[in-house]
N, C-alpha and C. Protein backbone atom coordinates (compact mmCIF):
# COMPACT_ATOMS: atom_id res chain seq x y z
N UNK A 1 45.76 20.46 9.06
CA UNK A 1 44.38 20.50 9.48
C UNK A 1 43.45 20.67 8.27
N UNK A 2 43.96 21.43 7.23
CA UNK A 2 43.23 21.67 6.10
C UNK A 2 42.98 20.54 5.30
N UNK A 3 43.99 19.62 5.41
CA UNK A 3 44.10 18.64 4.46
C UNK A 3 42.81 17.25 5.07
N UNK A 4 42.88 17.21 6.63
CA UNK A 4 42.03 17.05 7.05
C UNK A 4 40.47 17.21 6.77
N UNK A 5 40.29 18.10 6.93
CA UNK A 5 38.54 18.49 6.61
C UNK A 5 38.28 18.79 5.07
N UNK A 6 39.48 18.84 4.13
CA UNK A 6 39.20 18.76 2.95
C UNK A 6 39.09 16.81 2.62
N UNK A 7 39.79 16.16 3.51
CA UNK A 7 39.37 14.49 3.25
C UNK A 7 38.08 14.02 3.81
N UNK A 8 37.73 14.77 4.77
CA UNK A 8 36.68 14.76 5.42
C UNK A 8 35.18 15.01 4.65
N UNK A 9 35.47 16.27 3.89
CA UNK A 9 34.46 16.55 3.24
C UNK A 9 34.26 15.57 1.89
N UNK A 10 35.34 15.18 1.20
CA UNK A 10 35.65 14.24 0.23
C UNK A 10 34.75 13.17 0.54
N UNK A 11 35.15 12.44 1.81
CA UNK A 11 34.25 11.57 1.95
C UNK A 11 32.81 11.48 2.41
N UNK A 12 32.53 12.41 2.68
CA UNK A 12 30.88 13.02 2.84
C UNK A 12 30.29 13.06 2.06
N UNK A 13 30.90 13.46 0.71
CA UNK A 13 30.26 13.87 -0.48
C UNK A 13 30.19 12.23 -1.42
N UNK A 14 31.15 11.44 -0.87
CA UNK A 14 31.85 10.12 -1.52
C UNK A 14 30.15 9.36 -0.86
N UNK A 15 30.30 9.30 0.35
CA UNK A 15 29.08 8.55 1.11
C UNK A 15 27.98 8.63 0.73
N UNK A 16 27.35 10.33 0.73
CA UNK A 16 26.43 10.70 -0.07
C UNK A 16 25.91 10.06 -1.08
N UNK A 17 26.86 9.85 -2.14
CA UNK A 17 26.07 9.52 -3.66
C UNK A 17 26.31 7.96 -3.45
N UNK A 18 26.56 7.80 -2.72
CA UNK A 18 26.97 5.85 -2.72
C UNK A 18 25.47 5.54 -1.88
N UNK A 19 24.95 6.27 -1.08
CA UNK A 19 23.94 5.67 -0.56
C UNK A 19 22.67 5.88 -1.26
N UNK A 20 22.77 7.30 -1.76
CA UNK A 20 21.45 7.51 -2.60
C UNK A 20 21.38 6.78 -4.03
N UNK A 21 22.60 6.46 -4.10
CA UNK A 21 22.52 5.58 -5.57
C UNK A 21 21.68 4.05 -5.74
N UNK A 22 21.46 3.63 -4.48
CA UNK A 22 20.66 2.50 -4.70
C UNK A 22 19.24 2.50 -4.41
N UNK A 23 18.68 3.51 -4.46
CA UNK A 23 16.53 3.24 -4.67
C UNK A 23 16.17 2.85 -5.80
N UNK A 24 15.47 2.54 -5.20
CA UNK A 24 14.56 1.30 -6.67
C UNK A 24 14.26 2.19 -7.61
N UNK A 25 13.93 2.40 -8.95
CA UNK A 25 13.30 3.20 -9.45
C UNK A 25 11.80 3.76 -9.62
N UNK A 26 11.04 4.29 -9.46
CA UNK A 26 9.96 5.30 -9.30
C UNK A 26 8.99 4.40 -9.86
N UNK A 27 7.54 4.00 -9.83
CA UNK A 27 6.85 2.71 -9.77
C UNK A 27 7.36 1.64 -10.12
N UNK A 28 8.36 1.52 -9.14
CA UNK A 28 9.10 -0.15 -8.78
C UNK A 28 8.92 -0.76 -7.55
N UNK A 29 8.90 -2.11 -7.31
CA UNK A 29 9.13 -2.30 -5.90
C UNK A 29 9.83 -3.67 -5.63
N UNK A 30 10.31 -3.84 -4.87
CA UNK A 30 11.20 -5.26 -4.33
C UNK A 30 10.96 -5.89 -3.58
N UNK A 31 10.63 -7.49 -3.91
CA UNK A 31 9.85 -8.56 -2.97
C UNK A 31 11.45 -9.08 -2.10
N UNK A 32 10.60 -10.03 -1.21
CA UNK A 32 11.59 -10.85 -0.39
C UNK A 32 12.65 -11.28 -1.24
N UNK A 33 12.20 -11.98 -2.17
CA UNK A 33 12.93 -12.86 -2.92
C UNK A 33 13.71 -11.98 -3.54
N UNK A 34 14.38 -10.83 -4.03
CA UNK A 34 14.90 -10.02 -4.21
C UNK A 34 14.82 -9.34 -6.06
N UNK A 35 13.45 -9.95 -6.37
CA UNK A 35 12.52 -9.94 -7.81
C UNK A 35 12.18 -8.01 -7.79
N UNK A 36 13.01 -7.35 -9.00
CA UNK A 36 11.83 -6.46 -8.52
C UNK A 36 11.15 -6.05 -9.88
N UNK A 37 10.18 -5.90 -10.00
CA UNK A 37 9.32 -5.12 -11.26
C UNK A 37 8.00 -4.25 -10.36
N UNK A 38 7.15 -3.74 -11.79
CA UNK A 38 6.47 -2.65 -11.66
C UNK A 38 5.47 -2.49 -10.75
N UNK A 39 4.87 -1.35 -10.50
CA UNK A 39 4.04 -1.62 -9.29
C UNK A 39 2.68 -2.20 -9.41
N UNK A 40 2.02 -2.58 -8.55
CA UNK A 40 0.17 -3.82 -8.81
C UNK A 40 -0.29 -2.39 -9.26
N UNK A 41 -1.46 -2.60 -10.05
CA UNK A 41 -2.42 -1.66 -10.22
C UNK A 41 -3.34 -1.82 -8.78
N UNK A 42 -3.89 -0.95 -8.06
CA UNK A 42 -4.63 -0.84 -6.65
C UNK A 42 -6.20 -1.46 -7.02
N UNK A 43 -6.42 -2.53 -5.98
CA UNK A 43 -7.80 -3.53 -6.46
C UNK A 43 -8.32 -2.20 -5.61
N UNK A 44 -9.60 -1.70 -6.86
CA UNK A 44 -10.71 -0.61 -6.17
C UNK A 44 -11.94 -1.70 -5.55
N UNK A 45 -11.65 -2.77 -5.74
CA UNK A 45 -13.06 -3.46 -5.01
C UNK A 45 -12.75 -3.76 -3.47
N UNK A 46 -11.59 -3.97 -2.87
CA UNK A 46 -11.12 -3.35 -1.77
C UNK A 46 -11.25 -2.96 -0.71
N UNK A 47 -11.30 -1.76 -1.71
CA UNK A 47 -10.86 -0.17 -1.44
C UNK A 47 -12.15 0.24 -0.89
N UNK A 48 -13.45 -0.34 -1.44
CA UNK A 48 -14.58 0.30 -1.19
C UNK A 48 -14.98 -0.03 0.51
N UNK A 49 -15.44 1.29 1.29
CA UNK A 49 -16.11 1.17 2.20
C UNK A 49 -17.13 0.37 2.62
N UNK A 50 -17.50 -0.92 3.80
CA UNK A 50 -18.50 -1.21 4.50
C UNK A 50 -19.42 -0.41 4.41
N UNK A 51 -20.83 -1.04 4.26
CA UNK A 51 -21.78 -0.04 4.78
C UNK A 51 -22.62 -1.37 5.33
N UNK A 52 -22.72 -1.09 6.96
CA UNK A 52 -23.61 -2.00 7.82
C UNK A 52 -25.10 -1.25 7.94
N UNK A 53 -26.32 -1.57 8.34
CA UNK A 53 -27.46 -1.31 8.74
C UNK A 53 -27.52 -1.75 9.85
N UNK A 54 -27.72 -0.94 10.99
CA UNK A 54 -28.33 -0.87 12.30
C UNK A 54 -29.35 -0.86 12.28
N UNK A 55 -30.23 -2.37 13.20
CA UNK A 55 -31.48 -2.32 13.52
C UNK A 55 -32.01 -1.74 14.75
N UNK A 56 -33.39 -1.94 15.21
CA UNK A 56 -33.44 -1.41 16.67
C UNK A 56 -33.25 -2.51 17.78
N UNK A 57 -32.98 -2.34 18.20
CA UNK A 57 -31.82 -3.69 19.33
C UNK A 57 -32.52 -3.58 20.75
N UNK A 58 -34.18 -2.94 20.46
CA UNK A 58 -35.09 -3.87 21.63
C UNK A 58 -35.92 -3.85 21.15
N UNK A 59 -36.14 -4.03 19.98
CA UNK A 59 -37.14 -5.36 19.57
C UNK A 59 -36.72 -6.39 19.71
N UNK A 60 -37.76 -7.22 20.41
CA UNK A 60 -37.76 -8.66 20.68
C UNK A 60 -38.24 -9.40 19.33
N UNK A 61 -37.35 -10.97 19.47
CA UNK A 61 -37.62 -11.71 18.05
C UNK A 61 -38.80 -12.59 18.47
N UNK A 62 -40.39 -12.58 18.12
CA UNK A 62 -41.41 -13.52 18.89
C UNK A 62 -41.15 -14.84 18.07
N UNK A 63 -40.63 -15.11 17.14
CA UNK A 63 -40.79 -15.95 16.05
C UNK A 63 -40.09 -17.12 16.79
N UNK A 64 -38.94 -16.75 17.50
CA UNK A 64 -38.04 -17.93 18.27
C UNK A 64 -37.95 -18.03 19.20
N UNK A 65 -39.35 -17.71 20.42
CA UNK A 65 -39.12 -17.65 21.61
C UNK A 65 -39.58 -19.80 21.94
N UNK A 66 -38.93 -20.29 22.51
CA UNK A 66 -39.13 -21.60 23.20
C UNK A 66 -39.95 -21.63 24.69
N UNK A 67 -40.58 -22.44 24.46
CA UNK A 67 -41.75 -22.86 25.86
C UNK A 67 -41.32 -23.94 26.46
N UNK A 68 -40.89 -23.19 27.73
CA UNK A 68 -40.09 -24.84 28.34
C UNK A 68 -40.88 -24.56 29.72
N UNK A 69 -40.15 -25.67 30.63
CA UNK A 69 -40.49 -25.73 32.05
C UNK A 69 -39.16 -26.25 33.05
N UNK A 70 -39.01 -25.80 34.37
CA UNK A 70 -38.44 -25.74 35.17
C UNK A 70 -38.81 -26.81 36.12
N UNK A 71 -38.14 -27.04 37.09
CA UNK A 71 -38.54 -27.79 38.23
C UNK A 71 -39.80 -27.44 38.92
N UNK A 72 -40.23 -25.87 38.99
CA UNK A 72 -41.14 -25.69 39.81
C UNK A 72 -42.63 -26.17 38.71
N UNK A 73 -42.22 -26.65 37.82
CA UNK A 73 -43.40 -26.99 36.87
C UNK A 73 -44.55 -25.86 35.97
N UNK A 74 -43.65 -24.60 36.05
CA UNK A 74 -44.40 -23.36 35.09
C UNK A 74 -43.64 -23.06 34.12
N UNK A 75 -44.58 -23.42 33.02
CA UNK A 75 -43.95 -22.74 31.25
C UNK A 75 -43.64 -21.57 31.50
N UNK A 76 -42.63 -21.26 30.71
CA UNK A 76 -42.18 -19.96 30.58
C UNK A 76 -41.31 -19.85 29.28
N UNK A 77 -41.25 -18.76 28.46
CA UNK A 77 -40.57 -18.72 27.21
C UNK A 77 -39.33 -17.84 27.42
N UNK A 78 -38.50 -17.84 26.47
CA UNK A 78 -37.43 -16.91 26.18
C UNK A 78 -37.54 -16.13 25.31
């Protein structure tokens, strides 16, 4: 039984370093193609936040209202 959980542990410790042995190294990274080198420098133009302006959203636009007519024959604009 001893000999057991002493093979047991053998290979725990065996598994261990066999799996952690393959990460890339520390600013590295690996494409599809299986290429790997150093990491992009981060585009800060990006990075930078939106900034929108909210107008007031009932004001009416008079500049583009159209003058039409209907069947009943009275102009009316939009």
């Amino acid at each position: 039984m001893k000999k057991v959980l002493l093979f047991v542990g053998v290979l725990c410790t065996l598994l261990f370093f066999a799996a952690c042995n393959n990460e890339p190294k520390a600013d590295t990274h690996q494409h599809e193609d299986g290429s790997v080198h150093g990491d992009h420098a981060p585009d800060t133009a990006t990075l930078q936040q939106q900034e929108f302006t909210v107008g007031d959203s009932t004001q009416t636009d008079t500049t583009t209202k159209k003058v039409h007519t209907h069947a009943d024959g009275k102009p009316h604009a939009h």
